[in-house]
C-alpha atoms as a PDB file:
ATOM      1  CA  UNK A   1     139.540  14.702 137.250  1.00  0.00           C
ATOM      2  CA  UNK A   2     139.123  18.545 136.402  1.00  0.00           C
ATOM      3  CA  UNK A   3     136.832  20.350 138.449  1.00  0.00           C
ATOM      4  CA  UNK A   4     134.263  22.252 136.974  1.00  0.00           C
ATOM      5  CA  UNK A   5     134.481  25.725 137.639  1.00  0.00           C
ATOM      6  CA  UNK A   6     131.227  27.727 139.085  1.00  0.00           C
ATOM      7  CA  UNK A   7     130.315  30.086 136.332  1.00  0.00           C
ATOM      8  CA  UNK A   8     131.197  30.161 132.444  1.00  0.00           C
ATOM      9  CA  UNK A   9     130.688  33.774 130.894  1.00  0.00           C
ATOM     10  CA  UNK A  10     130.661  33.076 127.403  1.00  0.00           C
ATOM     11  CA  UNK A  11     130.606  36.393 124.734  1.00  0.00           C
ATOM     12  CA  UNK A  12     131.023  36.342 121.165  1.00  0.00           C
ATOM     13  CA  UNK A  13     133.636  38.565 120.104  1.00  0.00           C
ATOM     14  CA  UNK A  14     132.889  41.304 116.522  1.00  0.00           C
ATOM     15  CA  UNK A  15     134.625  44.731 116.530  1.00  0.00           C
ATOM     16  CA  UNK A  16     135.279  45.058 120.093  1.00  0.00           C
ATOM     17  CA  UNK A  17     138.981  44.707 119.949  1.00  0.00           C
ATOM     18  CA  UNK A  18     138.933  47.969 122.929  1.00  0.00           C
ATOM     19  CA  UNK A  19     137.190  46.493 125.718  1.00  0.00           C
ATOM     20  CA  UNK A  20     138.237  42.986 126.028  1.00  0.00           C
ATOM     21  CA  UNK A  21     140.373  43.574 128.367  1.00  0.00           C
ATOM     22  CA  UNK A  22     137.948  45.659 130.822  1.00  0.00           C
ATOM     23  CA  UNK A  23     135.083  43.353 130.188  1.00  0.00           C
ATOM     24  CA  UNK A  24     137.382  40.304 131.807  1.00  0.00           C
ATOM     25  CA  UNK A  25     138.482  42.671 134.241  1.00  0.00           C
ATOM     26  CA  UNK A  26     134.903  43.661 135.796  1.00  0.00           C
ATOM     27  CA  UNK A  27     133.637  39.492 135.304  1.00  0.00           C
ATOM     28  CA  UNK A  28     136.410  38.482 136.983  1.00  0.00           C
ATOM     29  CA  UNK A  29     136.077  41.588 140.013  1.00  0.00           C
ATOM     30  CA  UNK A  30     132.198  40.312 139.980  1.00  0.00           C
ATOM     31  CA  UNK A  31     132.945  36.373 140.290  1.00  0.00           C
ATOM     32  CA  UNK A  32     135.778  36.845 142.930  1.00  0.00           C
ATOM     33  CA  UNK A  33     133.393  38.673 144.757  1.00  0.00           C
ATOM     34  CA  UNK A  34     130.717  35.406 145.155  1.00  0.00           C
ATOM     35  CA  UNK A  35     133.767  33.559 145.985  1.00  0.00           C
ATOM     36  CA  UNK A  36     133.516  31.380 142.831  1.00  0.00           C
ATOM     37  CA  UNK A  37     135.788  30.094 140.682  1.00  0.00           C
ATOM     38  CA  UNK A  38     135.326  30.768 136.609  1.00  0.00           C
ATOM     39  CA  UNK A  39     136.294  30.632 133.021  1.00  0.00           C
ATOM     40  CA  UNK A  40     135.530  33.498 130.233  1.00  0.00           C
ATOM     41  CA  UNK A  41     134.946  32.019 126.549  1.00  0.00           C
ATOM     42  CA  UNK A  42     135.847  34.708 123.921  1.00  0.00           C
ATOM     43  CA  UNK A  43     134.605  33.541 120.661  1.00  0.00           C
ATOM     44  CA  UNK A  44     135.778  35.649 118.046  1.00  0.00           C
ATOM     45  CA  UNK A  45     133.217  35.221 115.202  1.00  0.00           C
ATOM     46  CA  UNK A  46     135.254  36.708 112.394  1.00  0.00           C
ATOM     47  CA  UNK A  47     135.888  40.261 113.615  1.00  0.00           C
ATOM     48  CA  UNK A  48     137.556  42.579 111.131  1.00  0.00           C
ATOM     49  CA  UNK A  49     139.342  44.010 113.693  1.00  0.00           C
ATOM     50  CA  UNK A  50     142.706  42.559 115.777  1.00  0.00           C
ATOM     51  CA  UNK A  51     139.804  40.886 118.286  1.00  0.00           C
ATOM     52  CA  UNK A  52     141.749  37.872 118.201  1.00  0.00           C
ATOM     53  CA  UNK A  53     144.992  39.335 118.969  1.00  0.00           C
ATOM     54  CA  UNK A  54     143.616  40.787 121.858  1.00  0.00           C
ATOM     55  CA  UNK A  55     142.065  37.483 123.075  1.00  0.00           C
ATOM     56  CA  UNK A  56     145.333  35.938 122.563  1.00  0.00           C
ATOM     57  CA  UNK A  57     147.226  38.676 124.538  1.00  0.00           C
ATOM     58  CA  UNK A  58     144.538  37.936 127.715  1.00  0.00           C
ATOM     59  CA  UNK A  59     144.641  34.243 127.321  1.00  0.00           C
ATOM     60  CA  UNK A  60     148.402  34.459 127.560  1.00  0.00           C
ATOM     61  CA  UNK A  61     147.935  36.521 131.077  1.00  0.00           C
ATOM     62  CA  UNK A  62     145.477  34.172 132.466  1.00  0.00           C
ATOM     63  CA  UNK A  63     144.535  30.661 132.047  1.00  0.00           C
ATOM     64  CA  UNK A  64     141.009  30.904 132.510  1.00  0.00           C
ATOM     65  CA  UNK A  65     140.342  32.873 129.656  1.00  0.00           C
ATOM     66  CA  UNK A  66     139.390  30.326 126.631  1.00  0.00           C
ATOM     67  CA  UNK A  67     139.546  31.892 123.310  1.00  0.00           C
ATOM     68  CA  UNK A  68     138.169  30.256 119.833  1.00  0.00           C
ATOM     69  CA  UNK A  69     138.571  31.403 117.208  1.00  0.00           C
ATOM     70  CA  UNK A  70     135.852  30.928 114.456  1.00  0.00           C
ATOM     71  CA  UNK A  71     136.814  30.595 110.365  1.00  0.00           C
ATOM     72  CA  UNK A  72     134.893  33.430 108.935  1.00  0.00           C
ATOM     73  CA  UNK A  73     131.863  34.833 110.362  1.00  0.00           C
ATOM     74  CA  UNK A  74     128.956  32.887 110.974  1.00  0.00           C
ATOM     75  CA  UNK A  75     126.516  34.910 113.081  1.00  0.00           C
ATOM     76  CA  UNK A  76     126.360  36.148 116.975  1.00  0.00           C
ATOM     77  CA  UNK A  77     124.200  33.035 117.825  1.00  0.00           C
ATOM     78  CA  UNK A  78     126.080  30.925 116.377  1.00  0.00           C
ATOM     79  CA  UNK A  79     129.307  31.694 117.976  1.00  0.00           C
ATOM     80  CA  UNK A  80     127.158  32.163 121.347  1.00  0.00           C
ATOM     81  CA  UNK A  81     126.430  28.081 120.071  1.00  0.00           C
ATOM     82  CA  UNK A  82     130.562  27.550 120.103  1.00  0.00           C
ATOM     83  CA  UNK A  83     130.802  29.038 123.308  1.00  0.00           C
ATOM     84  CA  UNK A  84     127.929  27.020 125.155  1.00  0.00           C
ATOM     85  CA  UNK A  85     129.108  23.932 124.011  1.00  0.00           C
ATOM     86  CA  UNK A  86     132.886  24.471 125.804  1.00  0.00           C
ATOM     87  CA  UNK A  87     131.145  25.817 128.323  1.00  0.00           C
ATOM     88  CA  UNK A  88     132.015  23.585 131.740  1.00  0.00           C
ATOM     89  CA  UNK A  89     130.218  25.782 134.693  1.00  0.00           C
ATOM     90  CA  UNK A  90     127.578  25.095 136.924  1.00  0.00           C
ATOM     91  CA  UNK A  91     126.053  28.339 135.373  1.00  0.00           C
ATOM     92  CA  UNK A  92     126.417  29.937 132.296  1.00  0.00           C
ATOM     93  CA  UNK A  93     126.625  33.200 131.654  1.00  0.00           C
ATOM     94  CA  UNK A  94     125.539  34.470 128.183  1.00  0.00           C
ATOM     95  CA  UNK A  95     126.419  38.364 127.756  1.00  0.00           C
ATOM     96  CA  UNK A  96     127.969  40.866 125.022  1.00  0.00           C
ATOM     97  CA  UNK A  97     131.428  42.005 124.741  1.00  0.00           C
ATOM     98  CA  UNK A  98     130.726  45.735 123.956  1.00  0.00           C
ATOM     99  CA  UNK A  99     130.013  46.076 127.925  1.00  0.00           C
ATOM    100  CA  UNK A 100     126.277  47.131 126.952  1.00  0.00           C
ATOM    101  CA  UNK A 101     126.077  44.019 129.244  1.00  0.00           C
ATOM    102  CA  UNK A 102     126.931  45.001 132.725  1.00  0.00           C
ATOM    103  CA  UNK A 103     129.255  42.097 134.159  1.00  0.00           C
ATOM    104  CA  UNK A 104     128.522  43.721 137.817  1.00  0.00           C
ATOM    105  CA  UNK A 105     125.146  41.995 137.135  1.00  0.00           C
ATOM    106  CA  UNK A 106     126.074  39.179 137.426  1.00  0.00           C
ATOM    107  CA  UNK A 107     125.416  38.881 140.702  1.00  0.00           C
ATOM    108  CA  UNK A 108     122.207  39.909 140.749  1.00  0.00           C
ATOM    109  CA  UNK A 109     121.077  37.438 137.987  1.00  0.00           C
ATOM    110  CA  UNK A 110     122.739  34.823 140.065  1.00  0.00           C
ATOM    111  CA  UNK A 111     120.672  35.601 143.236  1.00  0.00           C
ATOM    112  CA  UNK A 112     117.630  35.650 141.454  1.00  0.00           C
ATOM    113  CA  UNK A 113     119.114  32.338 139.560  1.00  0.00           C
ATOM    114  CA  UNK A 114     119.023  30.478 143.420  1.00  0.00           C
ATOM    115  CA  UNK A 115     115.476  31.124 144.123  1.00  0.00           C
ATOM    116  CA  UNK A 116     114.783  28.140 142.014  1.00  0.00           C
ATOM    117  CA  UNK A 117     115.367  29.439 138.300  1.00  0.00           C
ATOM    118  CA  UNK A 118     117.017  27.782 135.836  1.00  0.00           C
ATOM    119  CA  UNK A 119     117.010  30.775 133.096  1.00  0.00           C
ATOM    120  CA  UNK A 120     116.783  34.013 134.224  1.00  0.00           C
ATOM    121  CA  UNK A 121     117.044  36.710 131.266  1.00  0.00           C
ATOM    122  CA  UNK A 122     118.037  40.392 131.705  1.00  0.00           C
ATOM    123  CA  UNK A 123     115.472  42.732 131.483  1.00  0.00           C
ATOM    124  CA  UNK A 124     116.825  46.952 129.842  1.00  0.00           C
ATOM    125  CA  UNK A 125     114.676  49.176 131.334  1.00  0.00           C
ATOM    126  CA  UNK A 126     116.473  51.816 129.768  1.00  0.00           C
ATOM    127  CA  UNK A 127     117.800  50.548 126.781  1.00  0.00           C
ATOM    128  CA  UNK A 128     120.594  52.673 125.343  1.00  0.00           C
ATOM    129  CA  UNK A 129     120.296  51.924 121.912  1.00  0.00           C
ATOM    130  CA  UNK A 130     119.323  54.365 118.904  1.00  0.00           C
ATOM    131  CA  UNK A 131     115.930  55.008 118.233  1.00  0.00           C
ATOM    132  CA  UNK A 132     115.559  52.916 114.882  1.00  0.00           C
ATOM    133  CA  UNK A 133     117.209  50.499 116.764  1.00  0.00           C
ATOM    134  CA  UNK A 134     114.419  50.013 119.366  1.00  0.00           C
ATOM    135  CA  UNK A 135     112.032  50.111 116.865  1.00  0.00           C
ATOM    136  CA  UNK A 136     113.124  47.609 114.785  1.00  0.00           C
ATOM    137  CA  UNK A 137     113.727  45.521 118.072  1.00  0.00           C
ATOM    138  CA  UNK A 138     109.853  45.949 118.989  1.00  0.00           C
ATOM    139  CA  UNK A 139     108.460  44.564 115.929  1.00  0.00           C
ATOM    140  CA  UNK A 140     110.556  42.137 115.385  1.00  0.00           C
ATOM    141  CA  UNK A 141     109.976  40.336 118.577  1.00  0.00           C
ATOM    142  CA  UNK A 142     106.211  41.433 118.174  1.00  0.00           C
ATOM    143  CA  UNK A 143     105.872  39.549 114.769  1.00  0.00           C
ATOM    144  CA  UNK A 144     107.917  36.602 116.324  1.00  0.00           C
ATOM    145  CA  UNK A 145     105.603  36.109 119.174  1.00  0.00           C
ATOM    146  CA  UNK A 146     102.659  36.312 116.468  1.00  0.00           C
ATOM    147  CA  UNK A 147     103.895  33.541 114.289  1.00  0.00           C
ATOM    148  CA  UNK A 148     105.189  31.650 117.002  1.00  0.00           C
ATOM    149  CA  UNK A 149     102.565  31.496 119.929  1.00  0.00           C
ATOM    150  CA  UNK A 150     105.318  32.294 122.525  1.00  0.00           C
ATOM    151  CA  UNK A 151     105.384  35.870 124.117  1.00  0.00           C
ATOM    152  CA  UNK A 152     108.898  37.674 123.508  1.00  0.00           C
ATOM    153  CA  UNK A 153     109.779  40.875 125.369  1.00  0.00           C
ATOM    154  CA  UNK A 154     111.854  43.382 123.291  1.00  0.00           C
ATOM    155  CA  UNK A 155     113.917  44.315 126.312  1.00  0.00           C
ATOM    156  CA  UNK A 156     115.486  41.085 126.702  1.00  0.00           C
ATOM    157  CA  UNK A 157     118.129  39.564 124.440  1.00  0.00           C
ATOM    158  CA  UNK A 158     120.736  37.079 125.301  1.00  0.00           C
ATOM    159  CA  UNK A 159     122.026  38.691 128.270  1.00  0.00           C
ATOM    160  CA  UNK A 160     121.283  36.017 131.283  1.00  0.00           C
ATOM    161  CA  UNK A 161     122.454  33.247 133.460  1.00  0.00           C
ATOM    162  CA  UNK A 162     121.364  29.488 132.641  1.00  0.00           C
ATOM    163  CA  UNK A 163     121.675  26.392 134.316  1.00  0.00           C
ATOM    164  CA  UNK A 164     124.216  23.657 133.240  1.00  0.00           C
ATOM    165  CA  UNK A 165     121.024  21.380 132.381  1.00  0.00           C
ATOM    166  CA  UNK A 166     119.097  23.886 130.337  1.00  0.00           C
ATOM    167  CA  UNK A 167     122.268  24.440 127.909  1.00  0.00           C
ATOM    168  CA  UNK A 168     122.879  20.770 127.887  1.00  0.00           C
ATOM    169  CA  UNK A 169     119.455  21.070 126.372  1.00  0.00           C
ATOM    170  CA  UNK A 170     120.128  23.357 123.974  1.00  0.00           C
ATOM    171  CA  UNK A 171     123.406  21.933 122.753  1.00  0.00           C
ATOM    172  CA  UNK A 172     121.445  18.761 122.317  1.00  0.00           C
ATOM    173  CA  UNK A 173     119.125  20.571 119.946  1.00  0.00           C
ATOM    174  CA  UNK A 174     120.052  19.354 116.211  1.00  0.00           C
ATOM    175  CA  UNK A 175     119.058  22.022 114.249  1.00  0.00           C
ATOM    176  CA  UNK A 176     121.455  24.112 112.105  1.00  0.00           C
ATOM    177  CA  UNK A 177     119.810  27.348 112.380  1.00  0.00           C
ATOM    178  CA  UNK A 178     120.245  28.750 115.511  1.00  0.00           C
ATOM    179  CA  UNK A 179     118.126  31.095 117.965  1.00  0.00           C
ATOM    180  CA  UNK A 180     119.666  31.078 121.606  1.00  0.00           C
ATOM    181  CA  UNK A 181     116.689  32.997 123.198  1.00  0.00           C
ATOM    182  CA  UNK A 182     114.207  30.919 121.649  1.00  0.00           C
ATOM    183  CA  UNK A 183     116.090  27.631 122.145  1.00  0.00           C
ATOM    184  CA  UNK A 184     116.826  27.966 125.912  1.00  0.00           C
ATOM    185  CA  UNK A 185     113.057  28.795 126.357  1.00  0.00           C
ATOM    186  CA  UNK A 186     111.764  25.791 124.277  1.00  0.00           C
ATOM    187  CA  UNK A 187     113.599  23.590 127.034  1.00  0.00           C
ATOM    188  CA  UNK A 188     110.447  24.550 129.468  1.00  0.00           C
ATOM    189  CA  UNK A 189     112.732  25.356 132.380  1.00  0.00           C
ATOM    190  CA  UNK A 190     111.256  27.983 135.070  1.00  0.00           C
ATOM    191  CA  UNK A 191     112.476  31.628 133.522  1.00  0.00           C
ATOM    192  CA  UNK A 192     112.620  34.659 135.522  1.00  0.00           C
ATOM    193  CA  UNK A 193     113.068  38.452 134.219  1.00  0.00           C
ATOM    194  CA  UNK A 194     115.227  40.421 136.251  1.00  0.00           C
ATOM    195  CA  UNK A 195     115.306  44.203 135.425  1.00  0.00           C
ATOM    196  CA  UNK A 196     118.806  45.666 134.582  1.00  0.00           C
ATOM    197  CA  UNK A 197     121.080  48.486 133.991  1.00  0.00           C
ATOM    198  CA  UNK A 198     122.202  48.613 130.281  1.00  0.00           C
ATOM    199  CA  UNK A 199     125.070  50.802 129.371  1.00  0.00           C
ATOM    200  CA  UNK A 200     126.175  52.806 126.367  1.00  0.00           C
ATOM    201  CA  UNK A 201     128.183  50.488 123.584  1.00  0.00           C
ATOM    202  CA  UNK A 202     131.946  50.966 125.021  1.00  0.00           C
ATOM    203  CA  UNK A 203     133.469  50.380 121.674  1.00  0.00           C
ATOM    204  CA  UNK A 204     132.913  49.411 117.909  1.00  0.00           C
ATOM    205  CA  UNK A 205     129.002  49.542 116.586  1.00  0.00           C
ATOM    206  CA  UNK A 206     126.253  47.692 115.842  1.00  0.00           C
ATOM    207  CA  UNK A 207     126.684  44.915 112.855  1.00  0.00           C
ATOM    208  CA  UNK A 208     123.008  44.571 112.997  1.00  0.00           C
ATOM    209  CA  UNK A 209     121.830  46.578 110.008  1.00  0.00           C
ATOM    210  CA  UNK A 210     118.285  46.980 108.571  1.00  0.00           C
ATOM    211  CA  UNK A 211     118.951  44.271 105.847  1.00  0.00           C
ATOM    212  CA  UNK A 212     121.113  41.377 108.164  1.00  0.00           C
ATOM    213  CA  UNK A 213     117.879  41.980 110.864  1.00  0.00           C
ATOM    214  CA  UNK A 214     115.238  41.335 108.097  1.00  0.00           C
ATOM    215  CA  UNK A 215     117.428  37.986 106.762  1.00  0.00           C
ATOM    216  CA  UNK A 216     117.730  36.875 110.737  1.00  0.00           C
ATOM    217  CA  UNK A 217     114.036  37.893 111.595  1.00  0.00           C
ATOM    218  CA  UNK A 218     113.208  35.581 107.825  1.00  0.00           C
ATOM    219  CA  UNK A 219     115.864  32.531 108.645  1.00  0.00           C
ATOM    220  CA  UNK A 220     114.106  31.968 112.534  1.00  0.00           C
ATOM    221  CA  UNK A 221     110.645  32.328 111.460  1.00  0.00           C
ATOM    222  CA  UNK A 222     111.307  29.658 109.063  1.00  0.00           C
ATOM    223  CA  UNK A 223     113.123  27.891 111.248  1.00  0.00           C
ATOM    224  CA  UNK A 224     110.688  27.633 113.827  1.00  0.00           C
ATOM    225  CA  UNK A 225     107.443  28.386 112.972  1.00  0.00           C
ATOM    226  CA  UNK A 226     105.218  27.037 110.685  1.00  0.00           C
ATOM    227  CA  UNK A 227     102.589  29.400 110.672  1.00  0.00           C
ATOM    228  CA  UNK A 228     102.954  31.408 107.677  1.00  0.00           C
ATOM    229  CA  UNK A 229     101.614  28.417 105.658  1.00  0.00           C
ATOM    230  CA  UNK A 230      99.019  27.840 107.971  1.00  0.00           C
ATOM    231  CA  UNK A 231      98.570  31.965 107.014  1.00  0.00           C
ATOM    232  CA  UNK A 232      98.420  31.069 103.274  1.00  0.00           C
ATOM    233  CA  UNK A 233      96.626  27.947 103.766  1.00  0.00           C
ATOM    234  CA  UNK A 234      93.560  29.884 105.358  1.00  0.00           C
ATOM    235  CA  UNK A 235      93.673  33.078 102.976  1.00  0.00           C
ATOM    236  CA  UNK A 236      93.119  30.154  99.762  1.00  0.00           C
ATOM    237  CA  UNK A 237      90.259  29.211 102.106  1.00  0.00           C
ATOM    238  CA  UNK A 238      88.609  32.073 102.258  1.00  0.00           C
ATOM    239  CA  UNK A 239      89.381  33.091  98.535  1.00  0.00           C
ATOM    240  CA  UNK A 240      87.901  29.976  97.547  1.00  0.00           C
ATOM    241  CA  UNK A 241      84.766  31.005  99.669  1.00  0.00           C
ATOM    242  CA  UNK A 242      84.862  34.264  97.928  1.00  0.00           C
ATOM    243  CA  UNK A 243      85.240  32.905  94.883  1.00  0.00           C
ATOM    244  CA  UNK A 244      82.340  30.088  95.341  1.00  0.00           C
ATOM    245  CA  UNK A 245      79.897  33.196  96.462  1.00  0.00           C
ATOM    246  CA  UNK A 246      80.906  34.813  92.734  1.00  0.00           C
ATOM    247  CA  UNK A 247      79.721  32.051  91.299  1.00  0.00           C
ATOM    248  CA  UNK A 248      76.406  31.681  93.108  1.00  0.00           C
ATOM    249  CA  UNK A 249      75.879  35.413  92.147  1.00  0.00           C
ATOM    250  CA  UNK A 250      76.855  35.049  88.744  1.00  0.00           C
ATOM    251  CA  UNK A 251      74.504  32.028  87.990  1.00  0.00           C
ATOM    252  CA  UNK A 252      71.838  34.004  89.845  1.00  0.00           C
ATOM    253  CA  UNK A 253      72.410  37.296  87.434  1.00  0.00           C
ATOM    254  CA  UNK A 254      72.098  34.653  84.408  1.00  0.00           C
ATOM    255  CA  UNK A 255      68.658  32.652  84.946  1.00  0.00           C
ATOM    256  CA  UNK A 256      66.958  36.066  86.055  1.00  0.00           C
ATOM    257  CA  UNK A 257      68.871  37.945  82.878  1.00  0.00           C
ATOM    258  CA  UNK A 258      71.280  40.419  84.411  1.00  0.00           C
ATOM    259  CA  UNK A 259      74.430  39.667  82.956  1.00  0.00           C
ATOM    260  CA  UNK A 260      76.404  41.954  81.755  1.00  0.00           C
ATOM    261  CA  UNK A 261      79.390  41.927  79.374  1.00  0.00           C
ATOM    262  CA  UNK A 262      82.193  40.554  81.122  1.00  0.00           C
ATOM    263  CA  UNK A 263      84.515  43.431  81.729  1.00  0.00           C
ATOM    264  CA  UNK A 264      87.887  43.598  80.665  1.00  0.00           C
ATOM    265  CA  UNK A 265      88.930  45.867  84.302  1.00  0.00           C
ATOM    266  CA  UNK A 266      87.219  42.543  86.742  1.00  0.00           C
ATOM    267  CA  UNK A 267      89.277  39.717  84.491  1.00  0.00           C
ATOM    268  CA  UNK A 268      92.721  41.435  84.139  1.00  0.00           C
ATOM    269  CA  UNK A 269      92.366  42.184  88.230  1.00  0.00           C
ATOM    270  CA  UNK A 270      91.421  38.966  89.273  1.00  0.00           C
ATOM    271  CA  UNK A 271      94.030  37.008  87.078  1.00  0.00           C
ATOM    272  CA  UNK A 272      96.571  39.372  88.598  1.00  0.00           C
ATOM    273  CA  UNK A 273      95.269  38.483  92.211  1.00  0.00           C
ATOM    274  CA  UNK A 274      94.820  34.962  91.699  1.00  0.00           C
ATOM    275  CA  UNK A 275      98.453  34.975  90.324  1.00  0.00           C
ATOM    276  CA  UNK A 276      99.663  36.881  92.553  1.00  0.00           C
ATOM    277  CA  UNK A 277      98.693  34.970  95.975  1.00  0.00           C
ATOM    278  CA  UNK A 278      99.347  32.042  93.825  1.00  0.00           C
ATOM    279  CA  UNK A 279     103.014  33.020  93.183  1.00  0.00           C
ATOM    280  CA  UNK A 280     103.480  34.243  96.883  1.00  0.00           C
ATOM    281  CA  UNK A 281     102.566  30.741  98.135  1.00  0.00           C
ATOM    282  CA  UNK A 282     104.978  28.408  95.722  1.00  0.00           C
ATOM    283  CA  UNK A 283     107.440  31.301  96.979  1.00  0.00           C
ATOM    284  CA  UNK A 284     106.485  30.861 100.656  1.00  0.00           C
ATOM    285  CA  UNK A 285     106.605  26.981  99.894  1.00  0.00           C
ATOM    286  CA  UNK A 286     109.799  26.882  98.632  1.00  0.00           C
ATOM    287  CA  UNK A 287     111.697  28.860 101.196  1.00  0.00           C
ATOM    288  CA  UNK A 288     110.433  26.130 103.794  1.00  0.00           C
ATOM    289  CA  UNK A 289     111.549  23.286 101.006  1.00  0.00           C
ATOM    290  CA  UNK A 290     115.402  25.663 100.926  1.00  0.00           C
ATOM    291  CA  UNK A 291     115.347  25.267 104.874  1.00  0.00           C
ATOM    292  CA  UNK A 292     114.913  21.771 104.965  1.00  0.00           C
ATOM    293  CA  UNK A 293     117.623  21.003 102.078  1.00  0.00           C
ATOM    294  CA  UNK A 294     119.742  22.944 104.395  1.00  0.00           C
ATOM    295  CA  UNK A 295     119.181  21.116 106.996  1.00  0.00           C
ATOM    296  CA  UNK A 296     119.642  17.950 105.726  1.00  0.00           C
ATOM    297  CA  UNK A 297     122.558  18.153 104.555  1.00  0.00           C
ATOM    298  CA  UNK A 298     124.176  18.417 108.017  1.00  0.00           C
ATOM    299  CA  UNK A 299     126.922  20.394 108.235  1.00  0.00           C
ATOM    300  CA  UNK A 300     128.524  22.248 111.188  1.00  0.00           C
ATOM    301  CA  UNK A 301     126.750  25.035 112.089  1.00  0.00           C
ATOM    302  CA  UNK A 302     130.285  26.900 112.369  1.00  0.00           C
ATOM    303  CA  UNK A 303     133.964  25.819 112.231  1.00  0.00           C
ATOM    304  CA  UNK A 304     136.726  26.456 114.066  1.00  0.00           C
ATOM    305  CA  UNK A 305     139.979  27.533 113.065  1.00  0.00           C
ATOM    306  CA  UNK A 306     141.933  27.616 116.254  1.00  0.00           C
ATOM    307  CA  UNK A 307     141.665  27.454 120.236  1.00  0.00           C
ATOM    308  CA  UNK A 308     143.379  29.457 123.183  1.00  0.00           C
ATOM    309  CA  UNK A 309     143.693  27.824 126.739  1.00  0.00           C
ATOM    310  CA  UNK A 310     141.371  24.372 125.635  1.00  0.00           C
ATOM    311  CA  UNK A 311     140.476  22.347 128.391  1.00  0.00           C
ATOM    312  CA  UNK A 312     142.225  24.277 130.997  1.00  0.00           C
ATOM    313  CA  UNK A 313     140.786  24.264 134.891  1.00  0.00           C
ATOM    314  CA  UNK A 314     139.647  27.107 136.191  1.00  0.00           C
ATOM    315  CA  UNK A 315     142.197  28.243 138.926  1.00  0.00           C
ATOM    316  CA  UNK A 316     140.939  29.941 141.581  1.00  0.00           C
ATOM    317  CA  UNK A 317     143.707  30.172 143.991  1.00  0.00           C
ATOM    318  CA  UNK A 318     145.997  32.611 141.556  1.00  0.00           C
ATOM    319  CA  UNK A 319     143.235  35.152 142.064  1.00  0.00           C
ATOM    320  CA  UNK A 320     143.561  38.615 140.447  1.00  0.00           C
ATOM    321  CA  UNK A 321     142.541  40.479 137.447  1.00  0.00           C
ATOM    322  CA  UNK A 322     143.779  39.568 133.888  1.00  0.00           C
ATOM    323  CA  UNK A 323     145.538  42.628 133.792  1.00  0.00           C
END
């Protein structure tokens, strides 16, 4: 029977091609120092770059490191999805592989971890990210914890160290669109904040532009909230009120002789209004109807195209750094 190693770091892999190597160096400095034994996940989630080539190069070196390789790009937390559900470790460790992540806190996370957590998220107090950046972080985890009803802090992301029984959780979870923050809370598991370093980018940049943040801020809100039609579904209340008080007025003006021609200025606006919210809520309507067609057709949420070091124990007595 294999033995299960202590920890599995798992990282998806996009334009990072120059620090592979140095991020498996410093996990693999920061495990050996617990005394633990390990295995790294690389999941290369389409990178433009020679990623994979890399990964191969550092699988070849050392047996722990487990590279997959996805078929085109699917998303970060989708491949972070790959990588949890290979994952064999008594604790998983979710991080980035642009070193923004610091691997020497690790061990911090997995002190906290034994006080009795089973998620315990990093917390940037000094994020070192561009301004927009920030911003666009901040509101969209404000409007997520709006629609939502769950409080999200900006200066967490995926960065953290979970329990083997909260991800069995959240591999068990059969949704196709996937949200590992808001997943691994759902479970209900006792979460901690620990407050962390976080580092300059060591290599590549972001792929989170304005537009692919808007589509991934739209595809989780409709994937797990359904409050914006509970938003609509109150505004045609209280049109209708509106609307009902018109008409009270309106029959008023008549029996006491106050009506007016009917101008052309009130008519034109309130068919555009009326058409308008109406039009916005068919919209809203059928983007939920698009996510469930999605859904039910039940495809992988990601493929993949090849594997490095499958299945392999964790070997702790050859010791060492990759490189």
């Amino acid at each position: 029977m294999i033995k299960r190693p202590d920890f599995s770091i798992v990282s998806p892999v996009y334009g990072c091609e120059g620090c592979l190597e140095e991020l498996c160096e410093r996990i693999q400095r920061t495990i050996a120092g617990l005394g633990k034994t390990l295995e790294i996940i690389l999941v290369c989630d389409g990178s433009p770059d020679h990623s994979w080539e890399r990964i191969r190069e550092l699988s070849l070196r050392d047996p722990r490191i487990i590279g997959i390789r996805l078929t085109r790009n699917y998303g970060q937390h989708y491949a972070i999805s790959a990588g949890l559900e290979h994952a064999r470790g008594e604790w998983i460790v979710v991080m980035d592989c642009d070193l923004q992540d610091l691997p020497e806190e690790i061990e911090a996370l997995y002190t906290k971890a034994s006080d009795g957590y089973d998620l315990v998220f990093a917390q940037r107090v000094d994020r070192q990210d561009s301004w927009g950046k920030r911003f666009l972080s901040k509101a969209f985890y404000r409007v997520l914890s709006y629609l939502t009803g769950a409080r999200y802090d900006a200066s967490t992301a995926n960065f953290g160290i979970f329990s083997a029984r909260a991800i069995a959780e959240v591999n068990a979870m059969p949704e196709r669109s996937r949200f590992f923050p808001l997943m691994v809370r759902w479970a209900g598991y006792r979460v901690a904040l620990l407050p962390t370093e976080h580092a300059a980018r060591k290599s590549g940049e972001s792929a989170y532009r304005f537009g692919k943040l808007v589509r991934l801020a739209v595809e989780i809100i409709l994937s797990y909230s359904d409050k914006p039609l509970r938003l609509l579904a109150k505004l045609g209340l209280w049109f209708s009120a509106a609307a009902f008080l018109l008409v009270i007025l309106s029959v008023y003006r008549y029996v006491y002789g106050a009506v007016a021609v009917a101008g052309y200025t009130s008519i034109i606006a309130s068919v555009w209004l009326l058409g308008g919210l109406i039009i916005s809520s068919v919209g809203m309507v059928g983007l939920y109807v698009g996510r469930v067609f999605n859904d039910i057709k039940g495809r992988p949420y990601y493929v993949v195209a090849e594997y490095l070091n499958r299945g392999n124990p964790a070997r702790p007595e050859e010791g060492g750094n990759v490189c």
